[in-house]
Protein backbone atom coordinates (compact mmCIF):
# COMPACT_ATOMS: atom_id res chain seq x y z
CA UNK A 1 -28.32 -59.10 35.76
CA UNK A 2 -27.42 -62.36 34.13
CA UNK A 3 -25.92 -62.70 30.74
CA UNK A 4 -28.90 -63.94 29.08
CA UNK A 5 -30.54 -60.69 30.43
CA UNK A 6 -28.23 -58.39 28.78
CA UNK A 7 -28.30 -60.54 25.32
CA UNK A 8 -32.29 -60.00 25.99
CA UNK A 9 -31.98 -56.35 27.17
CA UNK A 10 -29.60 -55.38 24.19
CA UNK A 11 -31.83 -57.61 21.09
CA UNK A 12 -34.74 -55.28 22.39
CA UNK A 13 -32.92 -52.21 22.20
CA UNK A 14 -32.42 -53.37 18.38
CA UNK A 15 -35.77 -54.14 18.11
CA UNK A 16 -36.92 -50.74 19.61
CA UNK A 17 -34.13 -48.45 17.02
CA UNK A 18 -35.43 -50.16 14.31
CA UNK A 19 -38.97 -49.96 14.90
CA UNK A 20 -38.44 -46.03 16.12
CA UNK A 21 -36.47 -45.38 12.76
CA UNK A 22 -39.76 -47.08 11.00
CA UNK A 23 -41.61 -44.54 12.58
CA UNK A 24 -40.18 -41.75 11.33
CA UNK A 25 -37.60 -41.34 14.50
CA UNK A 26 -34.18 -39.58 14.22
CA UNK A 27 -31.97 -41.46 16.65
CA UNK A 28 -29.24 -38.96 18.05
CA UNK A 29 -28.35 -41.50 20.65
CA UNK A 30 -28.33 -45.06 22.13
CA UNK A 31 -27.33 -46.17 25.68
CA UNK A 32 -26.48 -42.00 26.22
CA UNK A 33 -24.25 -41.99 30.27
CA UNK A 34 -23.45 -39.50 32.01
CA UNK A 35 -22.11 -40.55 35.57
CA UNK A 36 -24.49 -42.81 37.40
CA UNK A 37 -27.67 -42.00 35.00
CA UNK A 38 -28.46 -43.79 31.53
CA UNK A 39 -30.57 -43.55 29.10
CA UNK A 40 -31.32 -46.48 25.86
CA UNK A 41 -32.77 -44.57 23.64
CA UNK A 42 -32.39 -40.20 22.78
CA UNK A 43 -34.63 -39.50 19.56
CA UNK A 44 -35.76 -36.62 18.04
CA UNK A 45 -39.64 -36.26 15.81
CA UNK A 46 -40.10 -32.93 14.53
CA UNK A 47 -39.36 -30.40 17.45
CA UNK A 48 -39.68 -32.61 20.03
CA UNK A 49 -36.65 -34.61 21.90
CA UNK A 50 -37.59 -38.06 22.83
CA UNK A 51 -36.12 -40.33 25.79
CA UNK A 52 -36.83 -43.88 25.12
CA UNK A 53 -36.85 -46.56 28.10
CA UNK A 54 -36.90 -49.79 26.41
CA UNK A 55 -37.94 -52.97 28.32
CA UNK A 56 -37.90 -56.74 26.96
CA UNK A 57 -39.33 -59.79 28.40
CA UNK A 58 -39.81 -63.14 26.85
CA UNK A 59 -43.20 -63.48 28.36
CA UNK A 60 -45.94 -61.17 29.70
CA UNK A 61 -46.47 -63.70 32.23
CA UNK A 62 -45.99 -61.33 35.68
CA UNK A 63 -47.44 -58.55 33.55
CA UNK A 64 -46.36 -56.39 30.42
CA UNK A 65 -42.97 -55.00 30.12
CA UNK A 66 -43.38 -51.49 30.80
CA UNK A 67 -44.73 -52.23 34.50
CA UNK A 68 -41.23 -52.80 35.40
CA UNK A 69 -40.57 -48.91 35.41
CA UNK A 70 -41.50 -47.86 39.02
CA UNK A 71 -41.73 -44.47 39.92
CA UNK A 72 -37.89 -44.64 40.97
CA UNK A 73 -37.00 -45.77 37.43
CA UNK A 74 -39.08 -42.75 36.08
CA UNK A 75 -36.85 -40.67 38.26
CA UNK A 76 -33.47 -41.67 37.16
CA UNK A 77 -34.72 -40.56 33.71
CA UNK A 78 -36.02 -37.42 34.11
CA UNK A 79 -32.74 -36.90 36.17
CA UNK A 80 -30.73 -37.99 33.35
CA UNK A 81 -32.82 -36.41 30.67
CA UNK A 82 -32.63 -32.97 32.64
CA UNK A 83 -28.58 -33.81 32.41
CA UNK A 84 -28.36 -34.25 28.34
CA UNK A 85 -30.63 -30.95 28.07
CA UNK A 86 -27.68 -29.30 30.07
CA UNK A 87 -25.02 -30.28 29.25
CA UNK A 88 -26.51 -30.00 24.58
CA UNK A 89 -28.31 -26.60 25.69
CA UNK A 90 -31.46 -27.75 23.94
CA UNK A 91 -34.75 -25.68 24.71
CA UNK A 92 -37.53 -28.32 22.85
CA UNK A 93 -40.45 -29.67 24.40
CA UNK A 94 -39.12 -33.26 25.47
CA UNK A 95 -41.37 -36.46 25.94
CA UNK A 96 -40.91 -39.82 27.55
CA UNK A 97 -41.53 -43.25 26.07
CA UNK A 98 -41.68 -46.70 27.20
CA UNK A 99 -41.06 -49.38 23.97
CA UNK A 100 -42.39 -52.18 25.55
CA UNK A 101 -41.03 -55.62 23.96
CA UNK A 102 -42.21 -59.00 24.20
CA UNK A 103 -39.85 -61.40 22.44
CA UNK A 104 -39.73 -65.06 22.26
CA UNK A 105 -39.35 -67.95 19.61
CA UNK A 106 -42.98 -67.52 19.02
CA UNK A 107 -43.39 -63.92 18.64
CA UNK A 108 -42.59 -60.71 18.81
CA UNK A 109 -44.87 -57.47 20.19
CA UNK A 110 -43.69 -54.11 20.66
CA UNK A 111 -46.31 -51.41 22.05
CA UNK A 112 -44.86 -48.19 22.19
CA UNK A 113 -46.38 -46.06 25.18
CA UNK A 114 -46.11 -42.02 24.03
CA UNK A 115 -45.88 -39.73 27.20
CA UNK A 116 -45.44 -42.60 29.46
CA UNK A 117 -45.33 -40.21 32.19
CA UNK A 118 -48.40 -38.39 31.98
């Protein structure tokens, strides 16, 4: 991943916490590791915990955003979300999103895909 990438990657991230918190969102955590397993966004909307995969792009040129996250990608964060449930002891119905970010010097869309998974 280049540096521009990661300026890219984390100004989405931004993007996605602020529109989340617009929404209503409680943020309990951002970039949340545990060993090999990450994930950007943990957020909580009335009894249901939240875990956010955000994905930027300065074009939608090869496609939008959110078809970057393959099924092994999907994996890795129901792996990792199973992990924070552990090791916080929560028992809530959880949910997976994809904020989706196109961002450029000519504009900026966000689409937020609810149960991403399903």
């Amino acid at each position: 991943m280049t540096l521009s990438n990661k300026i890219l990657g984390a100004s989405g991230e931004r993007i996605a916490l602020s529109y989340l918190e617009k929404q209503g969102y409680i943020i309990t955590h951002c970039n949340w590791r545990s060993k090999h397993l990450e994930v950007d966004i943990i957020a909580k909307q009335n009894e249901t915990l939240i875990f956010v995969e955000v994905k930027t792009r300065t074009t939608g040129l090869f496609g939008p955003p959110e078809n970057s996250v393959n099924f092994k990608k999907e994996e890795k964060l129901k792996e990792a979300a199973k992990s924070y449930i552990e090791q916080n002891n929560y028992q809530v119905e959880i949910r997976f999103d994809i904020v989706s970010i196109i961002k450029n010097q000519s504009q900026q869309k966000i689409e937020h895909i609810k149960d991403a998974f399903w």
